[in-house]
C-alpha atoms as a PDB file:
ATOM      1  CA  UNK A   1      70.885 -27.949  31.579  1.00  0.00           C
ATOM      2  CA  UNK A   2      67.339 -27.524  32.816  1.00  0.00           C
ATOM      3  CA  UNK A   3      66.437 -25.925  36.011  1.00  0.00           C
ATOM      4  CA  UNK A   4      63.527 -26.911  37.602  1.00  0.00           C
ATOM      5  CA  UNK A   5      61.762 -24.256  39.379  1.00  0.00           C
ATOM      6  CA  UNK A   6      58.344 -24.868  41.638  1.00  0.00           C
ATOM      7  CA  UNK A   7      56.546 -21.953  41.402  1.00  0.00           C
ATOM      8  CA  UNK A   8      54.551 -20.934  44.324  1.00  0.00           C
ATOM      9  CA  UNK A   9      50.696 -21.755  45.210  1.00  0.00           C
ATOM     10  CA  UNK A  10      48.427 -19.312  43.734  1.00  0.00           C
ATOM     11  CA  UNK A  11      46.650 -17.101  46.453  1.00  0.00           C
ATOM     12  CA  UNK A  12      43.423 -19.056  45.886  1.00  0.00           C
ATOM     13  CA  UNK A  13      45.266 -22.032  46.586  1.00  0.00           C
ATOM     14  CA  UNK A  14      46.630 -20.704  49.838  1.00  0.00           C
ATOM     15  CA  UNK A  15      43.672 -19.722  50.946  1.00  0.00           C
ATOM     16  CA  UNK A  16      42.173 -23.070  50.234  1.00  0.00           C
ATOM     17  CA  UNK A  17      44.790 -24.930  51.935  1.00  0.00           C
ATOM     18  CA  UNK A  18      44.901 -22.675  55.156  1.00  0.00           C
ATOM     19  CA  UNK A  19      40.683 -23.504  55.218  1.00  0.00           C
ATOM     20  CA  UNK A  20      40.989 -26.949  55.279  1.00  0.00           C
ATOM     21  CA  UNK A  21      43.692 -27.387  57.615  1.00  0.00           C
ATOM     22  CA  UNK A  22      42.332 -25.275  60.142  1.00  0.00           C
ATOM     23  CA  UNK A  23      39.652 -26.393  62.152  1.00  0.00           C
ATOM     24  CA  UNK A  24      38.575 -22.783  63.146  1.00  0.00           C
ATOM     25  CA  UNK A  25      38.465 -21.863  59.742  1.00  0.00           C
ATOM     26  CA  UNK A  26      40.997 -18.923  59.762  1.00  0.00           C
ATOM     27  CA  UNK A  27      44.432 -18.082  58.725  1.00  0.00           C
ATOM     28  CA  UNK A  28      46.573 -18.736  61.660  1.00  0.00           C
ATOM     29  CA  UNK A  29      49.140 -15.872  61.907  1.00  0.00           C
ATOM     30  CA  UNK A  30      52.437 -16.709  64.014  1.00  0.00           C
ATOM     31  CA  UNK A  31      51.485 -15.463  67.143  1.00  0.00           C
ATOM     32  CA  UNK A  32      48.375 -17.352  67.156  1.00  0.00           C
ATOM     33  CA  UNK A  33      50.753 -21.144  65.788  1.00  0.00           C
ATOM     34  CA  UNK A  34      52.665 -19.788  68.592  1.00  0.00           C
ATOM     35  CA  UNK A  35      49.768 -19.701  71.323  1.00  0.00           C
ATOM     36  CA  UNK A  36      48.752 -23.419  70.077  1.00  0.00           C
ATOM     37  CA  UNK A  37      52.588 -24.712  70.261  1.00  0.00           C
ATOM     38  CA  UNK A  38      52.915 -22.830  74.155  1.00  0.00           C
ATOM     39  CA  UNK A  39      49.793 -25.300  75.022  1.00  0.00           C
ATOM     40  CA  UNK A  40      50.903 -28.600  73.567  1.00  0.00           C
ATOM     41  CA  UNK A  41      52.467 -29.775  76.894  1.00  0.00           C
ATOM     42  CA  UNK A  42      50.390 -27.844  79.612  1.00  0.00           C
ATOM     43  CA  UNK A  43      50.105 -29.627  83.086  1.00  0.00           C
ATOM     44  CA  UNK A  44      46.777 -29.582  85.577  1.00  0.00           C
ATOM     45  CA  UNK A  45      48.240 -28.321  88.962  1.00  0.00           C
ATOM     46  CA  UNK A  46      47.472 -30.891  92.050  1.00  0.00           C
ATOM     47  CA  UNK A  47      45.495 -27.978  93.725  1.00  0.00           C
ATOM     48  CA  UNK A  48      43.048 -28.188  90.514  1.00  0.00           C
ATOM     49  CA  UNK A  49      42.758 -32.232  91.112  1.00  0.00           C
ATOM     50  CA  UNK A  50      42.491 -31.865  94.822  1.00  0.00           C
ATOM     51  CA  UNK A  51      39.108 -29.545  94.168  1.00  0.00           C
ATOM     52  CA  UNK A  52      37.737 -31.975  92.011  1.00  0.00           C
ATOM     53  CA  UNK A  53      38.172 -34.973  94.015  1.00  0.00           C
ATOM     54  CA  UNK A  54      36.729 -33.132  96.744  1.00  0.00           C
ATOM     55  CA  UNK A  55      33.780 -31.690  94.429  1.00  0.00           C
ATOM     56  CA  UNK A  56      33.636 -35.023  93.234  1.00  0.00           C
ATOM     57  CA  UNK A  57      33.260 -37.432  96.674  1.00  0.00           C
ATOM     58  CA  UNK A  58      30.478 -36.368  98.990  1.00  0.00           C
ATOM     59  CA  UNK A  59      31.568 -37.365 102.524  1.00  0.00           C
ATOM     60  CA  UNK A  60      28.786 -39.128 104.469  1.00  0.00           C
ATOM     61  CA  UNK A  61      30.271 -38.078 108.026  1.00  0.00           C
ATOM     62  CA  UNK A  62      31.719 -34.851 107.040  1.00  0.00           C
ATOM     63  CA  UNK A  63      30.689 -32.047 110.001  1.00  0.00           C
ATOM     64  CA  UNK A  64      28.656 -28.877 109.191  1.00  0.00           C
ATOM     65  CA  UNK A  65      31.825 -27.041 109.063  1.00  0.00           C
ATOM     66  CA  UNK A  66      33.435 -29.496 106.312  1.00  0.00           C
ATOM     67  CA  UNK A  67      30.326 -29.150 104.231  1.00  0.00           C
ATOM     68  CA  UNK A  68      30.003 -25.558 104.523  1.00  0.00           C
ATOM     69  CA  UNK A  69      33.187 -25.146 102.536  1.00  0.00           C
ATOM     70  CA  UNK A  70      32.514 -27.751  99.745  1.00  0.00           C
ATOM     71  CA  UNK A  71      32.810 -25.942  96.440  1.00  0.00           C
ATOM     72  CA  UNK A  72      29.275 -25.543  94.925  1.00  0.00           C
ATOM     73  CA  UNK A  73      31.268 -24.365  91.689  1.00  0.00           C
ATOM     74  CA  UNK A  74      34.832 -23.171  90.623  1.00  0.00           C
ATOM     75  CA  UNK A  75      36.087 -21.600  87.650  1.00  0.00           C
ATOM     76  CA  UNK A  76      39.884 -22.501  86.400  1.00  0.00           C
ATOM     77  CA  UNK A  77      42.163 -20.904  83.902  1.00  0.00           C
ATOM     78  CA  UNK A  78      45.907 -20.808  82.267  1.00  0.00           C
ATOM     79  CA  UNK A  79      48.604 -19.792  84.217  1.00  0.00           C
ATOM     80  CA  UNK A  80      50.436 -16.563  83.398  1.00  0.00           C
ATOM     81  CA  UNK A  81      53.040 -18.593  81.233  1.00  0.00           C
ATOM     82  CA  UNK A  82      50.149 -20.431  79.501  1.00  0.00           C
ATOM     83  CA  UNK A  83      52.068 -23.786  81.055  1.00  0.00           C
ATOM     84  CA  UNK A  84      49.502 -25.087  84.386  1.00  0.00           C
ATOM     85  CA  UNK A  85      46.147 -24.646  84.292  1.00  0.00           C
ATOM     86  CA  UNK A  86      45.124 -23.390  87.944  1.00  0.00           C
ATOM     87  CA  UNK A  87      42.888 -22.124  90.076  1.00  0.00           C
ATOM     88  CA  UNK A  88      41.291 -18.847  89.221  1.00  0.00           C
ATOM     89  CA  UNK A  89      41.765 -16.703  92.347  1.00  0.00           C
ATOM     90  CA  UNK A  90      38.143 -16.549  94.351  1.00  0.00           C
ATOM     91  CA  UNK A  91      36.528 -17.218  91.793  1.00  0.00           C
ATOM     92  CA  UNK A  92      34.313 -19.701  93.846  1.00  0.00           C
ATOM     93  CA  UNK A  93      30.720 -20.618  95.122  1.00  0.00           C
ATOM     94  CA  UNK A  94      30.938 -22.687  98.738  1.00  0.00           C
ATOM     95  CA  UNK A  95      28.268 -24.702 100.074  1.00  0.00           C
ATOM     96  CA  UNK A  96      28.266 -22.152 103.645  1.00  0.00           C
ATOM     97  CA  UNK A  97      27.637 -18.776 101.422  1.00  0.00           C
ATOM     98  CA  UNK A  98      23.929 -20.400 100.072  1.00  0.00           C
ATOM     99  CA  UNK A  99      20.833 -18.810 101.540  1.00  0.00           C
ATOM    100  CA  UNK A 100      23.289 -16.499 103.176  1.00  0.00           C
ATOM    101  CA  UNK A 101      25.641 -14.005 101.016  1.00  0.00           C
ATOM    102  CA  UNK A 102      24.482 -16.326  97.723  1.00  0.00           C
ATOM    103  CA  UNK A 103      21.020 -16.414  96.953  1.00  0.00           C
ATOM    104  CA  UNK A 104      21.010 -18.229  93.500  1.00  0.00           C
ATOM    105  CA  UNK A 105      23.974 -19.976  93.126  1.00  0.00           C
ATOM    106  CA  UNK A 106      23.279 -20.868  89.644  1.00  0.00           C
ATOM    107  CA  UNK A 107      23.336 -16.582  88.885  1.00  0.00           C
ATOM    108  CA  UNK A 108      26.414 -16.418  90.887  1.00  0.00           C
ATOM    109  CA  UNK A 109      27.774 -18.020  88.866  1.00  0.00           C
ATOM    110  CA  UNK A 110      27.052 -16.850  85.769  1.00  0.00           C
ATOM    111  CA  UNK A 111      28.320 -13.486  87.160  1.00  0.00           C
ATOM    112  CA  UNK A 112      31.331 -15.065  87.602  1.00  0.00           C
ATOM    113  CA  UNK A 113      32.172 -15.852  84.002  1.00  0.00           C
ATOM    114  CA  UNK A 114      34.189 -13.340  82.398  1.00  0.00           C
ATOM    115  CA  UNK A 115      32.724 -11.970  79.666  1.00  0.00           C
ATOM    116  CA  UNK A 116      35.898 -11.553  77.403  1.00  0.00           C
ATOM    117  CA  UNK A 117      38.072 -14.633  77.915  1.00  0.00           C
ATOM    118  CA  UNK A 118      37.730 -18.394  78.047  1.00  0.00           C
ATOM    119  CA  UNK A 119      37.701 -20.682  81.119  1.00  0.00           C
ATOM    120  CA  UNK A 120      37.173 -24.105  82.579  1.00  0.00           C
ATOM    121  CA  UNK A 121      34.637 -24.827  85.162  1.00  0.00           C
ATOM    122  CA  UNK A 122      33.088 -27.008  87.537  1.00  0.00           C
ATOM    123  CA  UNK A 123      29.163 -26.609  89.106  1.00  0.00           C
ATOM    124  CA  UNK A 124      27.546 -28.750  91.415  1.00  0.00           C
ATOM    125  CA  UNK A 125      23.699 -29.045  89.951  1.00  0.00           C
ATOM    126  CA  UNK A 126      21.286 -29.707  91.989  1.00  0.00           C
ATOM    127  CA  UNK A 127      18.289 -30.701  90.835  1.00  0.00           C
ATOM    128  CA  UNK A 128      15.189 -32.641  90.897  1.00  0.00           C
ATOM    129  CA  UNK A 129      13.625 -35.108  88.619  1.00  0.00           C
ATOM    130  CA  UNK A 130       9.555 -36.095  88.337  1.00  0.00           C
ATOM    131  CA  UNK A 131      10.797 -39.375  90.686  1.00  0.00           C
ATOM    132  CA  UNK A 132      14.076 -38.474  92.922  1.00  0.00           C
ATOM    133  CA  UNK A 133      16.112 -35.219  93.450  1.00  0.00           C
ATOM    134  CA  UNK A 134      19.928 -35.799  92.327  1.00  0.00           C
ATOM    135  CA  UNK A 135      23.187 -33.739  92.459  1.00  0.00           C
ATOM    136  CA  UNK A 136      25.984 -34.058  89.458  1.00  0.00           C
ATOM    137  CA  UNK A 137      28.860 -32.230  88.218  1.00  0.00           C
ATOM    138  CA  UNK A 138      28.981 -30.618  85.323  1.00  0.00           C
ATOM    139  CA  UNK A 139      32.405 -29.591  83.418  1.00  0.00           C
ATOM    140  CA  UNK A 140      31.934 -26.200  81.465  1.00  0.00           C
ATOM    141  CA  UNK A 141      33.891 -24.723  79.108  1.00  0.00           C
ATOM    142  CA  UNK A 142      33.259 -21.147  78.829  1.00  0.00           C
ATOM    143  CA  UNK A 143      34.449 -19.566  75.418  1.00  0.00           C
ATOM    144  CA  UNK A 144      32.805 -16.466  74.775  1.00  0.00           C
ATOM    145  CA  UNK A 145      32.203 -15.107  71.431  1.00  0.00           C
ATOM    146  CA  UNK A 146      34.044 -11.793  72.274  1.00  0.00           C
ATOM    147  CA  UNK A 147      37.232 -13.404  73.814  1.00  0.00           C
ATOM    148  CA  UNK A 148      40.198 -12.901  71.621  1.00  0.00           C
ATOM    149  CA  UNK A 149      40.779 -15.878  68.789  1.00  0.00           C
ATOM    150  CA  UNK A 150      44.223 -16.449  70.687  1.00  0.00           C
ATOM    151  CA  UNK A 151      42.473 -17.171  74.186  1.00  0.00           C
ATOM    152  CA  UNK A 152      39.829 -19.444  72.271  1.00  0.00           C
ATOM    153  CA  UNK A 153      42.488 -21.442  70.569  1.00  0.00           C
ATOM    154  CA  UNK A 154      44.864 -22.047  73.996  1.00  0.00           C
ATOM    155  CA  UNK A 155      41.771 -22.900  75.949  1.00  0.00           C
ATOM    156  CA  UNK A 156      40.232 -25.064  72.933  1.00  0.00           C
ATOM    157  CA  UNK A 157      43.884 -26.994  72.992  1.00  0.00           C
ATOM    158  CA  UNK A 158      44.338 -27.492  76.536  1.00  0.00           C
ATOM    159  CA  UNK A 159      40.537 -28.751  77.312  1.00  0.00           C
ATOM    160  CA  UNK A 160      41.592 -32.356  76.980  1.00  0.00           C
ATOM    161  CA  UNK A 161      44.235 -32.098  79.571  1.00  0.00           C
ATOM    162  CA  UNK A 162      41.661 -30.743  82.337  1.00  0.00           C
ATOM    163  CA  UNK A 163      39.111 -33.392  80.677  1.00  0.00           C
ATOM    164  CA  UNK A 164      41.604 -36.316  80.974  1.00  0.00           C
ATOM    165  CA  UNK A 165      41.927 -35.423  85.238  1.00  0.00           C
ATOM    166  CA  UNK A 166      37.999 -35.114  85.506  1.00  0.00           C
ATOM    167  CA  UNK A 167      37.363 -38.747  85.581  1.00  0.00           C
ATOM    168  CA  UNK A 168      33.478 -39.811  85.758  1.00  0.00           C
ATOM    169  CA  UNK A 169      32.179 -36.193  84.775  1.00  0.00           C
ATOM    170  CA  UNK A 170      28.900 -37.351  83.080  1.00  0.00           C
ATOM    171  CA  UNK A 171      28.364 -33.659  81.811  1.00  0.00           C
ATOM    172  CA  UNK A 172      30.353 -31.523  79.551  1.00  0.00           C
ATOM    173  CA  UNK A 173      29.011 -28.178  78.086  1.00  0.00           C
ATOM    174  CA  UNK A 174      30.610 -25.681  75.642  1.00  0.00           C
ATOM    175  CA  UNK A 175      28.640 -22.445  75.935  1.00  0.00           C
ATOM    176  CA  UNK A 176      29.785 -19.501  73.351  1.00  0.00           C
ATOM    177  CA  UNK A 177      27.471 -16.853  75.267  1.00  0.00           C
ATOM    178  CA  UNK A 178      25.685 -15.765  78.233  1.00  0.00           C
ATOM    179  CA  UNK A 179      22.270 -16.158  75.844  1.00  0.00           C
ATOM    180  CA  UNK A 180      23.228 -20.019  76.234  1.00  0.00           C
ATOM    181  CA  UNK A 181      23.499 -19.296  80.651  1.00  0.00           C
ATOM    182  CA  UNK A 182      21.132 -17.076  81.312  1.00  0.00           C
ATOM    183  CA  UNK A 183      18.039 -19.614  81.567  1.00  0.00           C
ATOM    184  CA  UNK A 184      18.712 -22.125  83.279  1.00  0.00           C
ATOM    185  CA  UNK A 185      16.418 -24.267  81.055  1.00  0.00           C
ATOM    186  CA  UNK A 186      19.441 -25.255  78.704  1.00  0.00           C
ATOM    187  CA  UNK A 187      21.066 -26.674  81.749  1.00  0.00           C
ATOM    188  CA  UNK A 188      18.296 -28.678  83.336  1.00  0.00           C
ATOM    189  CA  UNK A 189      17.631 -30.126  79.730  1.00  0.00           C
ATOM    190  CA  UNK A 190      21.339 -31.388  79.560  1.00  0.00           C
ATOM    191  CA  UNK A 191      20.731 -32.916  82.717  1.00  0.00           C
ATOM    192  CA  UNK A 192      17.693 -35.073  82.230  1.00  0.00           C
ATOM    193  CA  UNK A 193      15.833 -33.323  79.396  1.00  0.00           C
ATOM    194  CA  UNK A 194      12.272 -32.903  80.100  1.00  0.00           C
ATOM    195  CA  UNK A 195      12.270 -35.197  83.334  1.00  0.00           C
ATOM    196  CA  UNK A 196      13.652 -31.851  85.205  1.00  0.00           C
ATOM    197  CA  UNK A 197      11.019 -29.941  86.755  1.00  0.00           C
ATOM    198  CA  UNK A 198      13.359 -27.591  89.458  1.00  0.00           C
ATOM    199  CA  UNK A 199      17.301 -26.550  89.303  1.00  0.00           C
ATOM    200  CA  UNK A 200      18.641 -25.155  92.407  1.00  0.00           C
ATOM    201  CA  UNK A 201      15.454 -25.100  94.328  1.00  0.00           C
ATOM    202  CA  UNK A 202      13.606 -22.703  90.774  1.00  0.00           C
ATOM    203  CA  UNK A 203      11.232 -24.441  88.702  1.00  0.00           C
ATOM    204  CA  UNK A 204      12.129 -25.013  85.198  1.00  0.00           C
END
């Protein structure tokens, strides 16, 4: 009788196949096949829609005290148990704290970003144009160089769910570093490229 016996890949082979497979181009260990299985059903809380639709529909009759707390920009992340993406605790820019508490919003909120973990976020640009001055939002997602591969690959996986409940968003940016925030340049040129001459009042 003859037994048949399959003898394992060789470890260039492995390493090969693990390559290709992967889009990040690493071996995925199990805590990290884990991270990307805990994601696969995550939900967008109804508080994270509600700030969007707000952020999203400029009242024409609201009163100075309704537009004081519109949300010039928010940041979100995963909950705890990696299930709901929510808000991430005042972590916020409103409309009321400009000229006031906030100078440059747009610095704020770079400050705001943490510099070690991913997260999803929402800014109100204002800007102006050689003919008309305009205000759009922009979806960021914020995945740092230094944040740990796990965080990049939950984030990374759950972007489409936040995507799919930000309907309309004309402007989505990925930024890897605060050398892509820093000038605001890079963001006026996703906006209207060399049309922009000002964002948030500073010439570009």
């Amino acid at each position: 009788m003859r037994v048949h016996v399959t003898c394992p890949k060789s470890e260039r082979e492995r390493a090969n196949y693990s390559s290709s497979a992967s889009p990040f181009n690493f071996c995925p260990d199990a805590d990290q096949l884990t991270a990307t299985t805990m994601t696969s059903g995550v939900k967008v809380t109804d508080e994270v829609i509600a700030v969007f639709n707000e952020m999203k529909v400029r009242k024409a009759q609201a009163n100075e005290e309704e537009k004081k707390m519109r949300k010039k920009a928010i940041l979100f992340c995963l909950s705890q148990d990696r299930k709901n993406i929510v808000l991430d605790d005042g972590k916020e820019i409103l409309l009321g704290e400009l000229g006031t508490t906030i100078q440059d919003p747009y610095q704020h909120f770079v400050k705001m970003l943490p510099p070690d973990d991913c997260r999803y976020a929402l800014y109100d640009a204002t800007y102006e144009t050689k003919e008309t001055k305009k205000e759009e939002l922009v979806f960021i997602f914020w995945a740092p160089d230094c944040a740990s591969m796990k965080s990049k690959m939950i984030y990374a996986s759950s972007k489409d769910a936040i995507k799919r409940k930000f309907e309309g968003i004309k402007h989505e940016w990925q930024v890897n570093g605060l050398e892509d925030l820093k000038d605001r340049h890079t963001l006026a040129e996703r906006l209207g490229g060399n049309s922009v001459v000002s964002l948030e009042g500073c010439p570009i």
